[in-house]
C-alpha atoms as a PDB file:
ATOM      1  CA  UNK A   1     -73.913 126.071 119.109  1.00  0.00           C
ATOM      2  CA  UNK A   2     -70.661 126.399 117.450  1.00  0.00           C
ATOM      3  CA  UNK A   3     -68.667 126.137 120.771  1.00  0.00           C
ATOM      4  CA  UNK A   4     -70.285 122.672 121.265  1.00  0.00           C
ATOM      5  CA  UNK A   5     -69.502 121.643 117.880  1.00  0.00           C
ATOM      6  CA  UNK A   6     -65.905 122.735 118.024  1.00  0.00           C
ATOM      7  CA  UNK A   7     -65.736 120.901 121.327  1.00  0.00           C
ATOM      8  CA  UNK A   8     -67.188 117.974 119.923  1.00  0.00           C
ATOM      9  CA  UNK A   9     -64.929 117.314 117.109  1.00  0.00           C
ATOM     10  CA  UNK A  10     -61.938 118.357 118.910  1.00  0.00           C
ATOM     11  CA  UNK A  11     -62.657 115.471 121.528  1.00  0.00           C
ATOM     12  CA  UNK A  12     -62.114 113.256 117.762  1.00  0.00           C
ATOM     13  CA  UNK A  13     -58.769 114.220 118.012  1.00  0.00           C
ATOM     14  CA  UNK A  14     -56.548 117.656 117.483  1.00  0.00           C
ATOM     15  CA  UNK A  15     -56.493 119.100 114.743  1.00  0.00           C
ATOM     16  CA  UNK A  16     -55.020 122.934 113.179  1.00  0.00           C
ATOM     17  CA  UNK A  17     -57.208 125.840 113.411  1.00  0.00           C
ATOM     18  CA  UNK A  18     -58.095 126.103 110.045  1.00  0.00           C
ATOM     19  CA  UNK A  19     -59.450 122.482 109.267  1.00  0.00           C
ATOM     20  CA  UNK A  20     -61.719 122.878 112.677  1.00  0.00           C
ATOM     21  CA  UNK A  21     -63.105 125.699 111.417  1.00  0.00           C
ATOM     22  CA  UNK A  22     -63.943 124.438 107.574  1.00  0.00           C
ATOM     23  CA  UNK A  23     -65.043 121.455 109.629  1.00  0.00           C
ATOM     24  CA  UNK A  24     -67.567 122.850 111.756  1.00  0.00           C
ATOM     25  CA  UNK A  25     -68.670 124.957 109.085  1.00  0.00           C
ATOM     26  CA  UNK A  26     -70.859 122.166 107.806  1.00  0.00           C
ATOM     27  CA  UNK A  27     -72.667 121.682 111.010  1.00  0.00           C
ATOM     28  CA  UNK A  28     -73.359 125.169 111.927  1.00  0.00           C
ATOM     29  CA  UNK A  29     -74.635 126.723 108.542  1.00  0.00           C
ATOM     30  CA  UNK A  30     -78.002 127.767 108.321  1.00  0.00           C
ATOM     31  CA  UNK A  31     -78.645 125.049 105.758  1.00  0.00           C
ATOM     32  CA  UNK A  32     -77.058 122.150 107.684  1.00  0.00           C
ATOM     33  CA  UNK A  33     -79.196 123.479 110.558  1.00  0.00           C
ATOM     34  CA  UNK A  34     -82.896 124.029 108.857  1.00  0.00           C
ATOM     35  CA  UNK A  35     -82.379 119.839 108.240  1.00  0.00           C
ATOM     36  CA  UNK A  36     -81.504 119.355 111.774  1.00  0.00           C
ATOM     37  CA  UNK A  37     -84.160 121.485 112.415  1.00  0.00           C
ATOM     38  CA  UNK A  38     -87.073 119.425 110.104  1.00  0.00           C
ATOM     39  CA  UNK A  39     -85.765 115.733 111.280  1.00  0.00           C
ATOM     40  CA  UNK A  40     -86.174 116.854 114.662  1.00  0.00           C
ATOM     41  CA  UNK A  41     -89.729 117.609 114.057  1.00  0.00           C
ATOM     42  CA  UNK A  42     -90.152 114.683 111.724  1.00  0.00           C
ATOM     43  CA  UNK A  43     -88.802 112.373 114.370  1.00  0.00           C
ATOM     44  CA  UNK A  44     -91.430 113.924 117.066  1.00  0.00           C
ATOM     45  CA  UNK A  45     -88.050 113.747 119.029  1.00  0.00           C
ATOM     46  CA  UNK A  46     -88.824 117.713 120.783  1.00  0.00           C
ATOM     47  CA  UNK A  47     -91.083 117.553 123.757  1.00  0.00           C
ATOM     48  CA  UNK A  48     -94.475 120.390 123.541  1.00  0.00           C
ATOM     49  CA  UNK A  49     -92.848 122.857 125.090  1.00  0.00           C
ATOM     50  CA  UNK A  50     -89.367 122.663 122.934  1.00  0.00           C
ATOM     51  CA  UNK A  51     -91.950 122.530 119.786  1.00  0.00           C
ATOM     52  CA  UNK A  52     -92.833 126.079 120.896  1.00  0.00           C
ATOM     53  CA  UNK A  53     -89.629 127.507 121.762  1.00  0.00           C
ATOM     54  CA  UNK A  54     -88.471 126.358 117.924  1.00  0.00           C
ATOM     55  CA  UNK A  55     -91.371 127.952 116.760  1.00  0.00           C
ATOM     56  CA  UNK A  56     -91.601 130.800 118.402  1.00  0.00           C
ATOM     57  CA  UNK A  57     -87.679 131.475 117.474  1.00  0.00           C
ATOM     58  CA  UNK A  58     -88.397 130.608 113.831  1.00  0.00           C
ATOM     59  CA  UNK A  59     -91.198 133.327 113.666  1.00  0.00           C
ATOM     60  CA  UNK A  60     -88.945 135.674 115.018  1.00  0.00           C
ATOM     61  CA  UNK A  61     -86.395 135.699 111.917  1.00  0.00           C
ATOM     62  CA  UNK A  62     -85.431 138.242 109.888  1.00  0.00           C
ATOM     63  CA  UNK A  63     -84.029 138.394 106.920  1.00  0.00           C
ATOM     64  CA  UNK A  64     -81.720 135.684 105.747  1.00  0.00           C
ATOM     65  CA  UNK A  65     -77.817 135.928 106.013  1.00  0.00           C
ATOM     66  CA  UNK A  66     -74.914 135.243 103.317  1.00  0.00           C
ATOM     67  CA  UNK A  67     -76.462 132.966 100.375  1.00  0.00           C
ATOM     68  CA  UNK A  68     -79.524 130.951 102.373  1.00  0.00           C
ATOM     69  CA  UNK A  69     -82.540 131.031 101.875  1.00  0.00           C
ATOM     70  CA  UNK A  70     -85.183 132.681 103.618  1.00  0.00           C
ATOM     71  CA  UNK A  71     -86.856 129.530 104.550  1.00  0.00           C
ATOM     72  CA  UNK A  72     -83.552 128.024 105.702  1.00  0.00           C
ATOM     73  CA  UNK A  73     -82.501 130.828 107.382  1.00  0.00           C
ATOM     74  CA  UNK A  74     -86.137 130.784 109.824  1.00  0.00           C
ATOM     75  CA  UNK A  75     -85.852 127.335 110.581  1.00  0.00           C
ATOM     76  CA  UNK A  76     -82.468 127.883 111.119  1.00  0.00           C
ATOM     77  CA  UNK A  77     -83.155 130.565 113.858  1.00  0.00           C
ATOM     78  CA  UNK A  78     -85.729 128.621 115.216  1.00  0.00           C
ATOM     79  CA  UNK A  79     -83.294 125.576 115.957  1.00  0.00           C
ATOM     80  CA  UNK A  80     -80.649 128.263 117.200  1.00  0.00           C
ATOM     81  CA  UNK A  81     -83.312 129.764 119.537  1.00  0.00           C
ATOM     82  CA  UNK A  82     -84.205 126.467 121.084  1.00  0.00           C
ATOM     83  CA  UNK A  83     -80.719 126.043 121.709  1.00  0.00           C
ATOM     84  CA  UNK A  84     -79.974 129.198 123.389  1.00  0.00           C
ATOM     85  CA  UNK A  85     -83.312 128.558 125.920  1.00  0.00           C
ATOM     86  CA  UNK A  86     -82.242 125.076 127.143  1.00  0.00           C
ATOM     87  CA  UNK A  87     -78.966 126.942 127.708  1.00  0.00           C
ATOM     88  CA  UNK A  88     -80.526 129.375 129.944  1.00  0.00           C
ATOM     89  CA  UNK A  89     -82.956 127.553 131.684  1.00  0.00           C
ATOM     90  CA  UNK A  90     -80.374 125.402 133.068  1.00  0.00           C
ATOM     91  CA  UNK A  91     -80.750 122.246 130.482  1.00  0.00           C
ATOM     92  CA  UNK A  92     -77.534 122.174 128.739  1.00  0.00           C
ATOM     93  CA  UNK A  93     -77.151 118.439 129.208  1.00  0.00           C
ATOM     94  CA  UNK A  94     -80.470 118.529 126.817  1.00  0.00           C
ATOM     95  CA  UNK A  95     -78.932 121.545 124.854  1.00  0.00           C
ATOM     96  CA  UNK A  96     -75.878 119.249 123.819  1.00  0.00           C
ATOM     97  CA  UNK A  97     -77.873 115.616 123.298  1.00  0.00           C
ATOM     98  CA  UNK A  98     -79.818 117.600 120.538  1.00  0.00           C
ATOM     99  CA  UNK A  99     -76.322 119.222 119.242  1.00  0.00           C
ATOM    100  CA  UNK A 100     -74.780 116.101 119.090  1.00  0.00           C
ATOM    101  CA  UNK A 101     -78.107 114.480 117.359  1.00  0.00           C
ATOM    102  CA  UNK A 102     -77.594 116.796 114.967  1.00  0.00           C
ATOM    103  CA  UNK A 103     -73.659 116.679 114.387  1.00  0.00           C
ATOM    104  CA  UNK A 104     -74.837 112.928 114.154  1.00  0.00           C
ATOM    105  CA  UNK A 105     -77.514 113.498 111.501  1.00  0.00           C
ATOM    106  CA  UNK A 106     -75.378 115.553 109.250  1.00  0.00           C
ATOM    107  CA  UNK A 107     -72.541 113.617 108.988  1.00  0.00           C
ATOM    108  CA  UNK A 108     -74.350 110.521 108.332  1.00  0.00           C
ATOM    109  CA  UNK A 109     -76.198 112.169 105.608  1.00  0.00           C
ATOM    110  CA  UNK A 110     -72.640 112.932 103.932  1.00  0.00           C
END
């Protein structure tokens, strides 16, 4: 997920190392990521089967990471999860509409 985002806001124009990596910071925290992860479900905007997957994923978490949440940190591993399946089942053109949804979402909430 980071790759995309990198990607993303390099294709915004260049910019040094350092400031591309405080920016995508922001997008790819566990935090910025739970939100992503509850508007997407809020929205109805995941199909049955993606539902699952982000489920399934967020069950699967363990402990949380560097000062999140537990909670955060779940939903964060669910979205991650989903993420990582579209990638492997061949659906990366769906993989990257929901990154950039959620690049979207978080900077408009800014």
């Amino acid at each position: 997920m980071s790759l995309v985002v990198r990607r993303m806001l390099l294709e915004k124009g260049d910019m040094p190392v350092q400031k591309l990596h405080k920016a995508s910071v922001k997008y790819v925290s566990a935090d910025a990521q739970a939100v992503v992860h509850d508007v997407l479900l809020e929205k109805d905007l995941l199909s049955d089967e993606e539902k699952e997957i982000m489920h399934r994923g967020k069950n699967h978490a363990h402990p949380s990471g560097r000062g999140t949440g537990f909670g955060s940190y779940k939903r964060a591993t669910g979205l991650e999860s989903l993420i990582g399946y579209l990638y492997m089942a061949g659906r990366s053109e769906r993989a990257d509409e929901l990154i950039r949804f959620g690049v979207e979402y978080v900077e408009g909430s800014k």
